[in-house]
N, C-alpha and C. Protein backbone atom coordinates (compact mmCIF):
# COMPACT_ATOMS: atom_id res chain seq x y z
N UNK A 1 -82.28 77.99 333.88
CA UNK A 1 -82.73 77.16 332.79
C UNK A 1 -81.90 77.47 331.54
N UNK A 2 -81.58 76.27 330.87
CA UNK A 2 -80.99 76.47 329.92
C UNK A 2 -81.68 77.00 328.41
N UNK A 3 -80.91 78.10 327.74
CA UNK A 3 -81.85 78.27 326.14
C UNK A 3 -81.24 76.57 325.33
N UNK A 4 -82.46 76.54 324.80
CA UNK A 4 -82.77 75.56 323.71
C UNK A 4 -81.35 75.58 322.63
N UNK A 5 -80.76 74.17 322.23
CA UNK A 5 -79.66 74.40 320.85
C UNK A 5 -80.73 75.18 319.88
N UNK A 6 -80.11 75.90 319.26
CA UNK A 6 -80.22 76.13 317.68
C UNK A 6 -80.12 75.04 317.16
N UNK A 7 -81.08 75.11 316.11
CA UNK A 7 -80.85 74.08 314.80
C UNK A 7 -80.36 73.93 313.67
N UNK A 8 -80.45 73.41 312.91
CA UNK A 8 -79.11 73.48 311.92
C UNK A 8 -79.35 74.57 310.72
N UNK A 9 -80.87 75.08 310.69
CA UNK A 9 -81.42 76.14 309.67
C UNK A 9 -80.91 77.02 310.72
N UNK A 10 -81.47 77.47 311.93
CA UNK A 10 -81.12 78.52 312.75
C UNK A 10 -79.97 78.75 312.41
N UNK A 11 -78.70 78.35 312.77
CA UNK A 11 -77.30 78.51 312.70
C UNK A 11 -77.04 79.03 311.67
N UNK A 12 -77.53 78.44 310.24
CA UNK A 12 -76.87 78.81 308.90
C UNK A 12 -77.58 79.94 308.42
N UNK A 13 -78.89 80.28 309.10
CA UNK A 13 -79.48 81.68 308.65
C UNK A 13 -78.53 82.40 309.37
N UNK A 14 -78.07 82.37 310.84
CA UNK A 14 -77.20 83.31 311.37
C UNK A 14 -76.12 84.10 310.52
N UNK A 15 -75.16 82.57 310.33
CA UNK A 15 -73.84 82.67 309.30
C UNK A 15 -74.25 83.59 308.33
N UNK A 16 -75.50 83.39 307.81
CA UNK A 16 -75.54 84.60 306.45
C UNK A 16 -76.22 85.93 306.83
N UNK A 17 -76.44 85.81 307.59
CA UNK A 17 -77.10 87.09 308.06
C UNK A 17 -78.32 87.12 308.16
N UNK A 18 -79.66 86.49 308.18
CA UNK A 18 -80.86 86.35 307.70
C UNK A 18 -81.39 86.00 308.79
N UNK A 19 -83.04 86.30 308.48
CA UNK A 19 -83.89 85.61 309.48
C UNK A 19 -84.18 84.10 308.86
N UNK A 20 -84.76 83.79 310.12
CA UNK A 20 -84.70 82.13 310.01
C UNK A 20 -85.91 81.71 308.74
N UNK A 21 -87.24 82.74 308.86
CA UNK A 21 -88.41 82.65 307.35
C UNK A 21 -87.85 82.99 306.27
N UNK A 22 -87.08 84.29 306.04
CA UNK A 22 -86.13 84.30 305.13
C UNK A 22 -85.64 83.54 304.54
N UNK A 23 -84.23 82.89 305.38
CA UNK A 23 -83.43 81.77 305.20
C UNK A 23 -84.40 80.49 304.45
N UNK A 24 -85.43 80.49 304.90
CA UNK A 24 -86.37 78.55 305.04
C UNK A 24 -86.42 79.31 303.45
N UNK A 25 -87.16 80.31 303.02
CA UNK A 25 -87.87 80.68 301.68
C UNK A 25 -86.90 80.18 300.86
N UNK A 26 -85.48 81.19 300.94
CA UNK A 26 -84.61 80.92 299.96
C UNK A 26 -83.86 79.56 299.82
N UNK A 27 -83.89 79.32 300.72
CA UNK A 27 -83.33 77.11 300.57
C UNK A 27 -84.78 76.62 299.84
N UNK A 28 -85.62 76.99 299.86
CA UNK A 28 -86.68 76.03 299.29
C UNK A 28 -86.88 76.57 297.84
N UNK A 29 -87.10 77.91 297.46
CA UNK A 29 -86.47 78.49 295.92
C UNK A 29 -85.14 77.73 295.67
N UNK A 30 -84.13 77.92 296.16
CA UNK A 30 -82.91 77.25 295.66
C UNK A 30 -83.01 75.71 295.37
N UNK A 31 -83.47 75.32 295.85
CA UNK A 31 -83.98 73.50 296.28
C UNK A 31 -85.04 73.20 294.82
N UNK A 32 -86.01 73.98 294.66
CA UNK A 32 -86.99 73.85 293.57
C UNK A 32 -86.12 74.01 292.50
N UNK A 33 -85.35 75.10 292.16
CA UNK A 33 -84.89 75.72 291.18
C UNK A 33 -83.70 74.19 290.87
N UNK A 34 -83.64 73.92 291.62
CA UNK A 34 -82.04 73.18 291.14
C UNK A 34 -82.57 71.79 290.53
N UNK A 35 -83.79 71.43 291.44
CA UNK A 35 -84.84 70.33 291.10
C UNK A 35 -85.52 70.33 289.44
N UNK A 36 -85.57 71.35 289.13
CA UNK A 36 -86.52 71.39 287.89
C UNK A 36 -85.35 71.38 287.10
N UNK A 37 -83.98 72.09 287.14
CA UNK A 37 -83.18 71.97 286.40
C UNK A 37 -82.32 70.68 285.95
N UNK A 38 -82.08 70.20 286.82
CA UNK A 38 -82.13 68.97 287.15
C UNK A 38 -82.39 68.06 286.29
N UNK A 39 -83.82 67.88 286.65
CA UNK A 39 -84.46 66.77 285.96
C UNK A 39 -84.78 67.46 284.48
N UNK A 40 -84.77 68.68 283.95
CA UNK A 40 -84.79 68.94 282.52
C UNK A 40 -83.72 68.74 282.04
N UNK A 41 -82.43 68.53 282.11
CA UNK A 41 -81.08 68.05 282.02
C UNK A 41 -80.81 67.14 281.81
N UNK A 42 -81.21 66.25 283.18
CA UNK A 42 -81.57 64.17 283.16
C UNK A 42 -82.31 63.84 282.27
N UNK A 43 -83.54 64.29 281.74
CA UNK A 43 -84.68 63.73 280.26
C UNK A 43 -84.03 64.40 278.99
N UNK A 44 -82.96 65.01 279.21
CA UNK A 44 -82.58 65.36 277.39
C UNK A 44 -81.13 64.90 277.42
N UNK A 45 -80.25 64.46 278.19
CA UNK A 45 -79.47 63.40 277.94
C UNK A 45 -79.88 62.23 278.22
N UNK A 46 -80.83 61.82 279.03
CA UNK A 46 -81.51 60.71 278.97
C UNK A 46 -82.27 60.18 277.39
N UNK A 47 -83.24 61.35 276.92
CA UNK A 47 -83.64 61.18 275.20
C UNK A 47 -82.86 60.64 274.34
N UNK A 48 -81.59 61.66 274.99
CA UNK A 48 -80.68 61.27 273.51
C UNK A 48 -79.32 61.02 274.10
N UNK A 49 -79.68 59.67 274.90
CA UNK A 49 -78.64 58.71 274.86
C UNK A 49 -77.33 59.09 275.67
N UNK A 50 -77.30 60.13 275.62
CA UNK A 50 -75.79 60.47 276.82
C UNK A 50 -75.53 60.42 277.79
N UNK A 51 -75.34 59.03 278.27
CA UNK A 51 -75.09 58.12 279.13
C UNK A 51 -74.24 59.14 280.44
N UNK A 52 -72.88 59.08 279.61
CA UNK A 52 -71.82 59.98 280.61
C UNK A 52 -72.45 61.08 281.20
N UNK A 53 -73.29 62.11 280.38
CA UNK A 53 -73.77 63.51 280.67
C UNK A 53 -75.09 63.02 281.95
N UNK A 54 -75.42 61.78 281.59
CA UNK A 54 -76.86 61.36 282.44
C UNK A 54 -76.02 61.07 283.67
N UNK A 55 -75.29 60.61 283.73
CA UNK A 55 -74.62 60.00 285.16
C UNK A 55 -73.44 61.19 286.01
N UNK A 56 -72.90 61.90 284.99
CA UNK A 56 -72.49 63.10 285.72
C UNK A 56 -73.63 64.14 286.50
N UNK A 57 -74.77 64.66 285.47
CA UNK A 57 -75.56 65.40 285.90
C UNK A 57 -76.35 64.86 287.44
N UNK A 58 -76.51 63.41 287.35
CA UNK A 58 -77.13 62.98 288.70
C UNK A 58 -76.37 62.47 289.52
N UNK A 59 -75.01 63.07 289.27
CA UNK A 59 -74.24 62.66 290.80
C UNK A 59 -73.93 64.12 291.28
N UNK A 60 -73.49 64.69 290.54
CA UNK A 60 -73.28 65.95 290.50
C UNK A 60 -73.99 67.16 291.15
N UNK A 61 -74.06 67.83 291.89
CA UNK A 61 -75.07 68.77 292.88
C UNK A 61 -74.37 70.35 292.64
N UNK A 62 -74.54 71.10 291.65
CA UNK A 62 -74.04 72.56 291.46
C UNK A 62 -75.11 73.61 291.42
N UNK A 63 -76.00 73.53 292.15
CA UNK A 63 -77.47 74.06 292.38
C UNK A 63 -77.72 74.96 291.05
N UNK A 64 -77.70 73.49 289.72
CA UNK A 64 -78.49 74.21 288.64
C UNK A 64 -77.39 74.27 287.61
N UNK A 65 -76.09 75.05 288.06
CA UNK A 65 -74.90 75.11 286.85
C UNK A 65 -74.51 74.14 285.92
N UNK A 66 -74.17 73.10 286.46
CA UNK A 66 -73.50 72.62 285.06
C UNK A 66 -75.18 72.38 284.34
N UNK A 67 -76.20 71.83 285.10
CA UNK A 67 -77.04 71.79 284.38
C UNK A 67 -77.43 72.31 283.25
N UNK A 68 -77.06 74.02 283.86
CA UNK A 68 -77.73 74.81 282.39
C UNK A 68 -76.48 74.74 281.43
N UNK A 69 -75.21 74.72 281.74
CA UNK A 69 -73.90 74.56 281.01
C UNK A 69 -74.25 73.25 280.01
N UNK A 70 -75.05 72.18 280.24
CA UNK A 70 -75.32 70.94 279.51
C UNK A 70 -76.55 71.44 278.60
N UNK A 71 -77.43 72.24 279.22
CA UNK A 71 -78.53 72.36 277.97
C UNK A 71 -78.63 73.52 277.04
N UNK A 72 -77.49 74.13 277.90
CA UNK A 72 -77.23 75.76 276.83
C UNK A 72 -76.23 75.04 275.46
N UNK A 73 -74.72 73.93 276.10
CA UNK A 73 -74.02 73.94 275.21
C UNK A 73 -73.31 72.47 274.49
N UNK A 74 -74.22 71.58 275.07
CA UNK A 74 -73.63 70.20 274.84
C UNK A 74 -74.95 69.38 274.66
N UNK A 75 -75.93 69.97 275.01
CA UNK A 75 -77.10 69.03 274.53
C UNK A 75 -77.22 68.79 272.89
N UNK A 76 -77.66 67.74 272.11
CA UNK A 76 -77.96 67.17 271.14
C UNK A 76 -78.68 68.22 270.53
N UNK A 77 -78.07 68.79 269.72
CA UNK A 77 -79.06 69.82 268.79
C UNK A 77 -80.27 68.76 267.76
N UNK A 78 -81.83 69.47 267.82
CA UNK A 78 -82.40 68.46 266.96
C UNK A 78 -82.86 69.47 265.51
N UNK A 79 -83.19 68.89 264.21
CA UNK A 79 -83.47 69.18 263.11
C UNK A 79 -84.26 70.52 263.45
C-alpha cells in the first residue's frame, strides 16, 4: 500500500524544519498580522486621498513591510 502525498502545508513545514501544528500556528499569526496591517495602511491612505500609496499597498504582499514603511514614514501627518 501506498503512503498518502503530503500536502502542500506538510511539505513546507518540512522545508523549514517544523511540525506541521507549529507550521499551521505561524502561517495563521503571519496571515493575521499582515491582514491588520494591511488594512490600517489601506484606511489612512485611503482617508487622505493617496491614491498611488492605496493601490500599491493592495497589490503589493510584503507580509506587513512596506506597510509599516507607509505609516511610520509617508503617511499624511495630521495637526
Amino acid at each position: 500500500m501506498q503512503e498518502p502525498m503530503p500536502t502542500g502545508f506538510e511539505v513546507l513545514a518540512t522545508m523549514f524544519g517544523l511540525s506541521l501544528p507549529v507550521f499551521i500556528a505561524l502561517f495563521v499569526v503571519v496571515s493575521v498580522w499582515t491582514l491588520a496591517v494591511k488594512g490600517y495602511a489601506l484606511w489612512h491612505a485611503a482617508r487622505d486621498g493617496q491614491r498611488i500609496w492605496f493601490i500599491v499597498l493592495l497589490i503589493a504582499n510584503t507580509f506587513g513591510i512596506l506597510e509599516l514603511a507607509y505609516l511610520l514614514f509617508f503617511r499624511a501627518k495630521r495637526g
